[in-house]
PDB file of N, CA and C in Angstrom:
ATOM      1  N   UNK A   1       3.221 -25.814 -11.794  1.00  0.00           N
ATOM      2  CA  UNK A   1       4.472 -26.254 -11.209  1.00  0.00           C
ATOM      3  C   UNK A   1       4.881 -25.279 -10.113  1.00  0.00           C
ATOM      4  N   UNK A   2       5.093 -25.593  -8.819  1.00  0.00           N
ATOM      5  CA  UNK A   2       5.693 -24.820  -7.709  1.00  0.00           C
ATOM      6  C   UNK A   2       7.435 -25.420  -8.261  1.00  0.00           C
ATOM      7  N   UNK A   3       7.715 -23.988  -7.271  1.00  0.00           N
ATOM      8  CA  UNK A   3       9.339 -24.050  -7.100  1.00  0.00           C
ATOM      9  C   UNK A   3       9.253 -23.466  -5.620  1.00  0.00           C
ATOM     10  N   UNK A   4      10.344 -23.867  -5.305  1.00  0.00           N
ATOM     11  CA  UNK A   4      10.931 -23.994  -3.806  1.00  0.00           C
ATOM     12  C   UNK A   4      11.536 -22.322  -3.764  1.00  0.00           C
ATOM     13  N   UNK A   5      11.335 -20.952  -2.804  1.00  0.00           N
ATOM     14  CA  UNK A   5      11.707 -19.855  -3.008  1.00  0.00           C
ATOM     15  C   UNK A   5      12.092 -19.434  -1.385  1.00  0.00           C
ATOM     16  N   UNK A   6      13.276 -18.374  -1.542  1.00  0.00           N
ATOM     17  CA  UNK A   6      13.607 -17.950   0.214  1.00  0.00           C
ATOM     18  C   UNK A   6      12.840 -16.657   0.602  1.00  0.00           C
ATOM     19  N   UNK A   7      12.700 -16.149   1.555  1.00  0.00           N
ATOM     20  CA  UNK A   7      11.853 -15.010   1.988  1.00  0.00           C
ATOM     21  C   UNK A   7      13.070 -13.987   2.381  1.00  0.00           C
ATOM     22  N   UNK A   8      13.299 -12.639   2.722  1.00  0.00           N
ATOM     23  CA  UNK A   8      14.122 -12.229   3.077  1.00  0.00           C
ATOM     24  C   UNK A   8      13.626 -11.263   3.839  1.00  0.00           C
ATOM     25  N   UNK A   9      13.826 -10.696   4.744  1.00  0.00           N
ATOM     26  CA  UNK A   9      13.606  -9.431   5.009  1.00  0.00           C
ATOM     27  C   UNK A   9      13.819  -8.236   4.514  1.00  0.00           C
ATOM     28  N   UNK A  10      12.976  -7.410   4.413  1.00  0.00           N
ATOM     29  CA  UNK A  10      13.087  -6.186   3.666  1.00  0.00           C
ATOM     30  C   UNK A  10      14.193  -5.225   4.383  1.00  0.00           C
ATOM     31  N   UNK A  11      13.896  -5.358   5.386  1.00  0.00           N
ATOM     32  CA  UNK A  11      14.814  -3.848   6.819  1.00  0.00           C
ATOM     33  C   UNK A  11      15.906  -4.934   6.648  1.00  0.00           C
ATOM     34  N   UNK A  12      16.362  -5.536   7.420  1.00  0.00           N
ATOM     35  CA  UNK A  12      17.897  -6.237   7.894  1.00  0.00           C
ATOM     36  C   UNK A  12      18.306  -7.258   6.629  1.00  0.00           C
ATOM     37  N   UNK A  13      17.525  -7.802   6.071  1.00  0.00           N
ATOM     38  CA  UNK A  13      18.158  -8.789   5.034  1.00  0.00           C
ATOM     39  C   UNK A  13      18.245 -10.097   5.058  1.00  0.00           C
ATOM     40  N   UNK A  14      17.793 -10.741   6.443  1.00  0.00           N
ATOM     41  CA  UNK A  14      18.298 -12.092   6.352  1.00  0.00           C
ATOM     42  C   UNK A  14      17.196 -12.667   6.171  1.00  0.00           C
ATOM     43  N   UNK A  15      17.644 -13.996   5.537  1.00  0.00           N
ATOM     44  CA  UNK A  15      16.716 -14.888   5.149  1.00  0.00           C
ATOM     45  C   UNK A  15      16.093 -16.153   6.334  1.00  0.00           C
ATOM     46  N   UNK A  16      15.159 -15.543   6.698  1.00  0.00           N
ATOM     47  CA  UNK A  16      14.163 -15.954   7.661  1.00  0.00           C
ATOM     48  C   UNK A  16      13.453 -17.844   6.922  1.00  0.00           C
ATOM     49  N   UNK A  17      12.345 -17.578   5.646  1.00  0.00           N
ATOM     50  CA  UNK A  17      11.709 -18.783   5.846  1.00  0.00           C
ATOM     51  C   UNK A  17      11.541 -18.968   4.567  1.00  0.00           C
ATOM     52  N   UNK A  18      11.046 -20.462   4.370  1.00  0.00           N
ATOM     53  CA  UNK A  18      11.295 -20.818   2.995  1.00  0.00           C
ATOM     54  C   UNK A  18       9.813 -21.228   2.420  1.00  0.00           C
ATOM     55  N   UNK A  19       9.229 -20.696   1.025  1.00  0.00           N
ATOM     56  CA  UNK A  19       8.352 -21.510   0.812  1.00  0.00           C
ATOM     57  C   UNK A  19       7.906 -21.771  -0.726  1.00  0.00           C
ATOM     58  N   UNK A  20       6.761 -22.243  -1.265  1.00  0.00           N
ATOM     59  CA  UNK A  20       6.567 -23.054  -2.284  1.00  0.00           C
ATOM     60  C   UNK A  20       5.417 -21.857  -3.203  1.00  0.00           C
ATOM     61  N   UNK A  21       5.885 -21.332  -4.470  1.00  0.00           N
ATOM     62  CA  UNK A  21       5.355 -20.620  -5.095  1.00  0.00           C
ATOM     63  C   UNK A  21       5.233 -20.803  -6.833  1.00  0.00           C
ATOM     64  N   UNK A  22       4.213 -20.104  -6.826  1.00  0.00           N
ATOM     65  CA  UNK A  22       3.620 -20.763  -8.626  1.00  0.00           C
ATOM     66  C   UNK A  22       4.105 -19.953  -9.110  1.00  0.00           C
ATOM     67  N   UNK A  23       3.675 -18.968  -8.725  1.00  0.00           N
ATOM     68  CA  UNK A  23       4.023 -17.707  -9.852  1.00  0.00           C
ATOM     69  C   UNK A  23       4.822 -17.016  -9.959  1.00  0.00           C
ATOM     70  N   UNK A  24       5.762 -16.877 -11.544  1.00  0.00           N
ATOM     71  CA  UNK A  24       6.778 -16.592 -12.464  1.00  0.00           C
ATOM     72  C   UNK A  24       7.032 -15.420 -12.539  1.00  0.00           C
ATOM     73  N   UNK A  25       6.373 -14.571 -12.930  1.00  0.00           N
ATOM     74  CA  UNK A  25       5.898 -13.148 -13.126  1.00  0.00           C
ATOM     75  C   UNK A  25       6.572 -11.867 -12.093  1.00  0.00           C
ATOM     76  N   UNK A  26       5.803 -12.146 -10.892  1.00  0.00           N
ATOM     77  CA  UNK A  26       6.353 -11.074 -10.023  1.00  0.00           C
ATOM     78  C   UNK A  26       6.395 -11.792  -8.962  1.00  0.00           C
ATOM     79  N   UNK A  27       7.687 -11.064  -7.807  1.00  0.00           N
ATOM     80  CA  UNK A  27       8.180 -11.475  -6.720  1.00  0.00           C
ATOM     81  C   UNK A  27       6.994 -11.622  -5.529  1.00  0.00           C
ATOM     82  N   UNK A  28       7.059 -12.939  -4.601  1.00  0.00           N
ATOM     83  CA  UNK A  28       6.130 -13.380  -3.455  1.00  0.00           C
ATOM     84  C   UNK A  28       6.643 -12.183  -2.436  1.00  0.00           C
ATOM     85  N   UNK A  29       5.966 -11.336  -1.743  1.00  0.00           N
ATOM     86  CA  UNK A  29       5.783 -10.161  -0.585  1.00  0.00           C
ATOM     87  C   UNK A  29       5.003 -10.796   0.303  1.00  0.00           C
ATOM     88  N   UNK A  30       5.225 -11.018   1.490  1.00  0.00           N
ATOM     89  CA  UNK A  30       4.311 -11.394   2.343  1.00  0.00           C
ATOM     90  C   UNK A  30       4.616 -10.779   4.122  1.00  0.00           C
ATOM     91  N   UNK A  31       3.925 -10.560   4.402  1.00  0.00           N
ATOM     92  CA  UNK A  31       4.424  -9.836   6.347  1.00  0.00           C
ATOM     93  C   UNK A  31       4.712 -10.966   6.880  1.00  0.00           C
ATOM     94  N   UNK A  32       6.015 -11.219   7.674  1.00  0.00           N
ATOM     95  CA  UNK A  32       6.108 -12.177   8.382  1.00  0.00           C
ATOM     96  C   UNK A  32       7.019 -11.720   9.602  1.00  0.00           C
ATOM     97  N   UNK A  33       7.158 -12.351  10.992  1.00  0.00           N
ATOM     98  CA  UNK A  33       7.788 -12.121  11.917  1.00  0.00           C
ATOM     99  C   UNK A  33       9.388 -12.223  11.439  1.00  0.00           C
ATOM    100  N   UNK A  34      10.478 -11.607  12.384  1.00  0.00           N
ATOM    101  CA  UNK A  34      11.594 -11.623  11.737  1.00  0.00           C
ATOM    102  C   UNK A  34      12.045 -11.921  13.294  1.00  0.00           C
ATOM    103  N   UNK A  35      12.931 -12.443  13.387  1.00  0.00           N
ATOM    104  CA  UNK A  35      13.361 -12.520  14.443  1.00  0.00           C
ATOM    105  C   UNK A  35      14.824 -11.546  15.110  1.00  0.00           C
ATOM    106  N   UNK A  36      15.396 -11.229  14.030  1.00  0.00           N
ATOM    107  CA  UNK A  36      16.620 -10.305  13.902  1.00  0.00           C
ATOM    108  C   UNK A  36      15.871  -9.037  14.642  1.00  0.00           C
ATOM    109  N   UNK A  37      14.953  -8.522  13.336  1.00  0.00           N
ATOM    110  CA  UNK A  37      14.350  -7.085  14.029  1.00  0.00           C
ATOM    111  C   UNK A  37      13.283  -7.307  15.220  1.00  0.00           C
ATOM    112  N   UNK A  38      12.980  -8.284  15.663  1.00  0.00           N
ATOM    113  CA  UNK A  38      11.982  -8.737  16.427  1.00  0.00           C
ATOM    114  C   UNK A  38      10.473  -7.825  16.309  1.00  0.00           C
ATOM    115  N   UNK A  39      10.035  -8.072  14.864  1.00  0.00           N
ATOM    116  CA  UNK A  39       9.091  -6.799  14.402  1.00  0.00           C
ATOM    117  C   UNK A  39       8.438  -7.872  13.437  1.00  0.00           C
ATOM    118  N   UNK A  40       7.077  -7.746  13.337  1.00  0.00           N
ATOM    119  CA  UNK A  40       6.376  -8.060  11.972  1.00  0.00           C
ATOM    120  C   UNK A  40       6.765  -7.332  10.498  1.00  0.00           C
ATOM    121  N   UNK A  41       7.976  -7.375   9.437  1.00  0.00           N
ATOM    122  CA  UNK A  41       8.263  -6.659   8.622  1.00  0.00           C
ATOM    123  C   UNK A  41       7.846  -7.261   7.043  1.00  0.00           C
ATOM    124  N   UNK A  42       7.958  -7.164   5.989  1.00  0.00           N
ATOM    125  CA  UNK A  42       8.151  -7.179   5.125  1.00  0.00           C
ATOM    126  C   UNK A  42       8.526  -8.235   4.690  1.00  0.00           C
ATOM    127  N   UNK A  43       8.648  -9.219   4.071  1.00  0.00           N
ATOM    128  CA  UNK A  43       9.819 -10.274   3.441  1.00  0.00           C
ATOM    129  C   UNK A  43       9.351 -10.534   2.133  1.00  0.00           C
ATOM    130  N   UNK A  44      10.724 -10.821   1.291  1.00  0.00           N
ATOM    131  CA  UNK A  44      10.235 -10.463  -0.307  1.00  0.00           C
ATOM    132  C   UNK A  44      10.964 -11.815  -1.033  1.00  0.00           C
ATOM    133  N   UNK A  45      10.602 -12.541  -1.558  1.00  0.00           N
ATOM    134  CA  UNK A  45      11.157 -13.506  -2.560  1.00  0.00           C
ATOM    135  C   UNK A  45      12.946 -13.042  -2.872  1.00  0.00           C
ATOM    136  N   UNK A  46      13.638 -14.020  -2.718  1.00  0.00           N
ATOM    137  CA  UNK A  46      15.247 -13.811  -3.092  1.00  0.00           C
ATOM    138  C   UNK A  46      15.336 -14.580  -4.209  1.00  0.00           C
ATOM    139  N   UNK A  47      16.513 -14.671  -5.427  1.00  0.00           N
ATOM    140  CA  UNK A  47      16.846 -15.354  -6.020  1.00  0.00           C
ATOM    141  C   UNK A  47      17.219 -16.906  -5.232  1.00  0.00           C
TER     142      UNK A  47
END
């Protein structure tokens, strides 16, 4: 079963992009562009 999850940025905080994840366990981390910091940073699964 996927669930629907937000990405956030690690440095500034805002929630950039949205996507579809299986796993329960531990939080989705993935590098993605941010447009705030205009930097490839960090973004981490939000509630």
């Amino acid at each position: 079963m996927t669930k629907k999850v937000a990405l956030a940025c690690s440095h500034c905080g805002t929630r950039n992009y949205s996507t579809a994840s299986k796993k329960e366990a531990e939080r989705l981390e993935l590098k993605k562009f941010c447009n705030t910091c205009n930097a490839h940073t960090l973004h981490r699964e939000t509630k």
